[in-house]
Protein backbone atom coordinates (compact mmCIF):
# COMPACT_ATOMS: atom_id res chain seq x y z
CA UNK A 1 -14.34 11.56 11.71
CA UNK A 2 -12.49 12.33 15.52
CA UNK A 3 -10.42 15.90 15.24
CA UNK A 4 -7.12 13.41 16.19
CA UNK A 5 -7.82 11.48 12.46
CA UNK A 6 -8.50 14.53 10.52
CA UNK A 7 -5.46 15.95 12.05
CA UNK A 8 -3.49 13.03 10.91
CA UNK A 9 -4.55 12.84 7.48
CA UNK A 10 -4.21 16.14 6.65
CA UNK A 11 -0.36 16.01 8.35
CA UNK A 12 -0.13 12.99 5.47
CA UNK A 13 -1.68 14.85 3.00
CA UNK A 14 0.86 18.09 3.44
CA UNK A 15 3.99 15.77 4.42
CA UNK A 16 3.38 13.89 0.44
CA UNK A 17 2.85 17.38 -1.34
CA UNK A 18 6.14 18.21 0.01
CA UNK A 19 7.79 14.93 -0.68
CA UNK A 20 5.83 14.41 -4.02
CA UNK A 21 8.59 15.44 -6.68
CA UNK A 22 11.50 13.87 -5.05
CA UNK A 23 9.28 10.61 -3.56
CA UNK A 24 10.74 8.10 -5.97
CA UNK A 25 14.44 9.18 -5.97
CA UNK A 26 14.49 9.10 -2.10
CA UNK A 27 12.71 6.04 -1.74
CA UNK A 28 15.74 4.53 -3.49
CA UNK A 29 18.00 5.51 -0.77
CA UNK A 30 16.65 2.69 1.22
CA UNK A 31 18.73 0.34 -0.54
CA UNK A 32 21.92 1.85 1.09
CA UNK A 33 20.62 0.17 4.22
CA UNK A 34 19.26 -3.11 2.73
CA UNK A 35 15.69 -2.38 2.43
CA UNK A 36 14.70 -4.04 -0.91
CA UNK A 37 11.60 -1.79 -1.92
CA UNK A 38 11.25 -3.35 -5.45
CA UNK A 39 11.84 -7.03 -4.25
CA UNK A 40 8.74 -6.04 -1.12
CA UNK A 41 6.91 -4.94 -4.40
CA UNK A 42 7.36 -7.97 -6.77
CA UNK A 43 6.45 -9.85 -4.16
CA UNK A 44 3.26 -8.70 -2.61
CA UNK A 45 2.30 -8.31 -6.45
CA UNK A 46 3.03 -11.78 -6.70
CA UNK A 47 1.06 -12.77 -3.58
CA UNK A 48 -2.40 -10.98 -5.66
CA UNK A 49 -2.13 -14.20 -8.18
CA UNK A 50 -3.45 -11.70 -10.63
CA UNK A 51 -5.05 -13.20 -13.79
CA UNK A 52 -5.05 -11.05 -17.17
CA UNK A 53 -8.38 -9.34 -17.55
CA UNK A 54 -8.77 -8.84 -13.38
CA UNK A 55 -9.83 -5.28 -12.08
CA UNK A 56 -7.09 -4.73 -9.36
CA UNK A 57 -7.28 -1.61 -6.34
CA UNK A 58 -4.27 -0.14 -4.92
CA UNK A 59 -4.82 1.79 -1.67
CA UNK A 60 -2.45 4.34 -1.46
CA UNK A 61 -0.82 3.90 -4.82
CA UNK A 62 1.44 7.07 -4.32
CA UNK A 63 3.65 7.67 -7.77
CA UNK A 64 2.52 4.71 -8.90
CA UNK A 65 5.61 2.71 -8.37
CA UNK A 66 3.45 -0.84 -8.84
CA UNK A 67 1.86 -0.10 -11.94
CA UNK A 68 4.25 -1.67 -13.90
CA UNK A 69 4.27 -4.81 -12.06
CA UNK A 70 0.64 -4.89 -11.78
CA UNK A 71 0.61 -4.17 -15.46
CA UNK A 72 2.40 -7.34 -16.27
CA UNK A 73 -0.29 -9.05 -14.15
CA UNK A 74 -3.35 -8.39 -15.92
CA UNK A 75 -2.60 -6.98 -19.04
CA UNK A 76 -4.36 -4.92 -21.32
CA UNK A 77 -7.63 -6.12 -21.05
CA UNK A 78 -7.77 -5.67 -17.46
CA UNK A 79 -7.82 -2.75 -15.30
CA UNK A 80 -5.70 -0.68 -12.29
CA UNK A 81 -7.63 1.76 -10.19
CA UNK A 82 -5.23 3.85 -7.71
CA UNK A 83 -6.53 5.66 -4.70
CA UNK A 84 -4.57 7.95 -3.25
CA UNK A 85 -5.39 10.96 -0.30
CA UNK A 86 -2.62 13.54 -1.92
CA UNK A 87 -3.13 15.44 -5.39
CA UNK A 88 0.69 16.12 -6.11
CA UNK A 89 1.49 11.84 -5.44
CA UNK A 90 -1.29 11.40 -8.00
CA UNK A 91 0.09 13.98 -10.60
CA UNK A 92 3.30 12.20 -10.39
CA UNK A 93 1.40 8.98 -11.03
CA UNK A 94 -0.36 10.81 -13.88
CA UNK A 95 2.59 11.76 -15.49
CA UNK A 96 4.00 7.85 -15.58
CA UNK A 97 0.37 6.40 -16.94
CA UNK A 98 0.48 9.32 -19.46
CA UNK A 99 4.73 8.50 -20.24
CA UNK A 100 3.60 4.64 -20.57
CA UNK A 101 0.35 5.19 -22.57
CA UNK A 102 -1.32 3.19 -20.12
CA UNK A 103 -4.80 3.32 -20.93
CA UNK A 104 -6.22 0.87 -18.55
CA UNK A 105 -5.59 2.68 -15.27
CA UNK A 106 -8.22 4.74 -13.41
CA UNK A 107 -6.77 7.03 -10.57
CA UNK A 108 -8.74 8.57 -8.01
CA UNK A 109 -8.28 11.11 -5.62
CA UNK A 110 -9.66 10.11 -2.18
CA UNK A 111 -9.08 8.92 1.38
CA UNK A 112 -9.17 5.30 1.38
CA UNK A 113 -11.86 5.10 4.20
CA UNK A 114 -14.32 6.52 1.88
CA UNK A 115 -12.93 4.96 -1.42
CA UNK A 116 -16.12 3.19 -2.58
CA UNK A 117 -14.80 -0.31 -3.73
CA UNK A 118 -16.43 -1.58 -7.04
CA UNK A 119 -17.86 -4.77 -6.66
CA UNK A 120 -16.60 -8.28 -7.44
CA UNK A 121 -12.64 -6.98 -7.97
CA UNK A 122 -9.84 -9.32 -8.67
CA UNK A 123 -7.45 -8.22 -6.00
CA UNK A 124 -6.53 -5.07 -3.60
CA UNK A 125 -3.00 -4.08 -2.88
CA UNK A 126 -1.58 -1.45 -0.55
CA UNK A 127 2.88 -1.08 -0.46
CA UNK A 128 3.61 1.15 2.66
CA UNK A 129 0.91 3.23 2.76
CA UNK A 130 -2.00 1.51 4.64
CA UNK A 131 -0.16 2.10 8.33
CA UNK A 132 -0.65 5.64 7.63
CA UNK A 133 -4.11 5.23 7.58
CA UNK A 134 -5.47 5.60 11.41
CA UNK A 135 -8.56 3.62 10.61
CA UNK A 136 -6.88 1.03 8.39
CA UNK A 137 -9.82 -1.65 9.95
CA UNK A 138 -12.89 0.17 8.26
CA UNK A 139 -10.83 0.09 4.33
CA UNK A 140 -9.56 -3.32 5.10
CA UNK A 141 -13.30 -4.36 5.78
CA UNK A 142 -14.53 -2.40 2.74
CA UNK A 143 -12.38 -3.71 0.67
CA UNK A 144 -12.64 -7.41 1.95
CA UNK A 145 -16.48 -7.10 1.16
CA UNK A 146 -15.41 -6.22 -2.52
CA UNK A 147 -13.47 -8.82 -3.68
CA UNK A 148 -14.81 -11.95 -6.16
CA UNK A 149 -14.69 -15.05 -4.32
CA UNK A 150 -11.14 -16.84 -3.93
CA UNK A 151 -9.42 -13.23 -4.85
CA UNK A 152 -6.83 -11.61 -2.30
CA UNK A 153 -6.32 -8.46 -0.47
CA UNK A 154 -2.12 -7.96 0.07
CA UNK A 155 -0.48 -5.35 2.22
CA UNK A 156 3.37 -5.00 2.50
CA UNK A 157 4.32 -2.70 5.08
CA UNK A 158 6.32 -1.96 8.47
CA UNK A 159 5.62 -3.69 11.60
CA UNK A 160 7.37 -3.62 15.16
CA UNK A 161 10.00 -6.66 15.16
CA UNK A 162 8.95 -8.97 17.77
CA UNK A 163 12.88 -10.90 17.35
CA UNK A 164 16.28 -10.26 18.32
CA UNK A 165 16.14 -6.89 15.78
CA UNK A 166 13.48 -5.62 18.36
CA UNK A 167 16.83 -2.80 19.41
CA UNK A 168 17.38 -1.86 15.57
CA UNK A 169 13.02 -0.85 15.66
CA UNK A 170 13.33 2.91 16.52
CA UNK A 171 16.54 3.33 14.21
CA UNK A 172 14.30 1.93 11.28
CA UNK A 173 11.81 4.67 12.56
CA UNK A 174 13.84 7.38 12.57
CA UNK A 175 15.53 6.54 9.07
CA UNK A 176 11.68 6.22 7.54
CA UNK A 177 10.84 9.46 9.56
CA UNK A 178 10.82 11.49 6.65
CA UNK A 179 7.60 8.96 5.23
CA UNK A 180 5.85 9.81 8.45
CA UNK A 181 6.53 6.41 9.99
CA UNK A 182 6.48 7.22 13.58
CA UNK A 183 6.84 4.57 16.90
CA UNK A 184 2.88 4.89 16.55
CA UNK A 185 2.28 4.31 13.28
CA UNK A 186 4.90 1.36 13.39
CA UNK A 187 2.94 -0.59 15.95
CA UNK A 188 -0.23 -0.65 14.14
CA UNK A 189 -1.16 -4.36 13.21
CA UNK A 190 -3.29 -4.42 10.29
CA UNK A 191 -2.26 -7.62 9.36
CA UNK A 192 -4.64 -8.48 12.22
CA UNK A 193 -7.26 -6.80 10.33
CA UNK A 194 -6.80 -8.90 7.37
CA UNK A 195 -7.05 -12.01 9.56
CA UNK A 196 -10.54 -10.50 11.00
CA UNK A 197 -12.06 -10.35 7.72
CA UNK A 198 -10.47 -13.02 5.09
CA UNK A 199 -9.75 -16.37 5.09
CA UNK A 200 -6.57 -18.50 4.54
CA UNK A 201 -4.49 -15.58 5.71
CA UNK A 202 -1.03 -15.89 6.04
CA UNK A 203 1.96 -13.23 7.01
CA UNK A 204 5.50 -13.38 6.18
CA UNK A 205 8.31 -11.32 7.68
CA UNK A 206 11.05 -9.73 5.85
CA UNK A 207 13.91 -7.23 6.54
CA UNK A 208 14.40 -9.17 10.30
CA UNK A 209 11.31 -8.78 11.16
CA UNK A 210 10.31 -4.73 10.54
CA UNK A 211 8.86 -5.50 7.14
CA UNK A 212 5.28 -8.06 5.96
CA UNK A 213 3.38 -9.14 4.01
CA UNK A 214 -0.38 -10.17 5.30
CA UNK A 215 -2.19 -11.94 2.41
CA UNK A 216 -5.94 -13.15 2.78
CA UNK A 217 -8.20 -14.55 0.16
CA UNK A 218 -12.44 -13.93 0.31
């Protein structure tokens, strides 16, 4: 690992601790601006076509803010595994597993680019998280390899507008500043990633243009 991606992920690590408690309740805020976190959610969720009785990743899975949607996705019988890089995210995603008596999900403290993938899983899923990854390619690949045939790996996350919202781009930043979302980070394309290693890919834009959502099947 370079000293410039250590650096980075440990700046994500200490920047979640801090935001850890209060992530959920200012994540909300968003909506005072129009950004529709839960709709982004229920849709990329969608996007999986999750089956009950699938065995479903989610990179950066934070709080745990999708479990419930995922949940309703594959039911009982099946299983959630969440990967995230910060302890105090996952204790706050302990605490709603342990509040729902959720006894199909697995969570696991690592960083993504190491995360070894089971084999042969029904879906991967990462909600505004993977951009903060600086090698985003090698856990997109990983997790490509991973999947049964015909499943999906979806990311929803922020992108550069390439439209007539291009102006409103470093607002968005500065507003999302406090996730770590950063000019950088913001031009990162790993929906180009996606397209690189899946098949039938397909990206929609939301939120004029700053928000997608990159689907591709193996």
């Amino acid at each position: 690992m370079s000293k410039s991606f250590r650096v980075e992920k440990e700046s994500v690590i200490h920047l979640y601790r801090r935001r850890a408690r209060r992530y959920n309740f200012t994540a909300n805020l968003y909506y005072l601006i129009g950004f529709r976190l839960q709709a982004y959610r229920e849709k990329a969720v969608l996007a999986l076509n999750l089956h009950p009785g699938d065995t479903v990743v989610e990179i950066g899975c934070g709080t745990g803010g999708n479990f419930p949607l995922l949940q309703q996705a594959v039911g009982p019988n099946g299983k959630i595994i969440g990967v995230d890089i910060t302890d105090a995210m996952l204790s706050q995603a302990r605490k709603r597993v342990e509040e729902n008596r959720w006894s199909n999900v697995e969570l696991v403290q690592s960083d993504a680019a190491s995360f070894q993938f089971p084999n042969g899983v029904g879906g991967i899923l990462s909600t505004f998280a993977i951009t903060l990854a600086p090698d985003f390619d090698k856990i997109i690949k990983s997790g490509a390899r991973s999947l049964a045939p015909g499943k999906r790996w979806v990311i929803a996350d922020f992108k550069m507008p390439s439209n007539r919202f291009v102006h409103l781009a470093p607002l968005l930043v500065f507003l999302t500043r406090p996730f770590g979302v950063s000019m950088e980070l913001a031009s990162r394309h790993p929906w180009e990633s996606i397209s690189n290693y899946l098949a039938n890919t397909s990206v929609t834009e939301l939120y004029g243009g700053m928000v997608y959502i990159a689907v591709g099947h193996r």
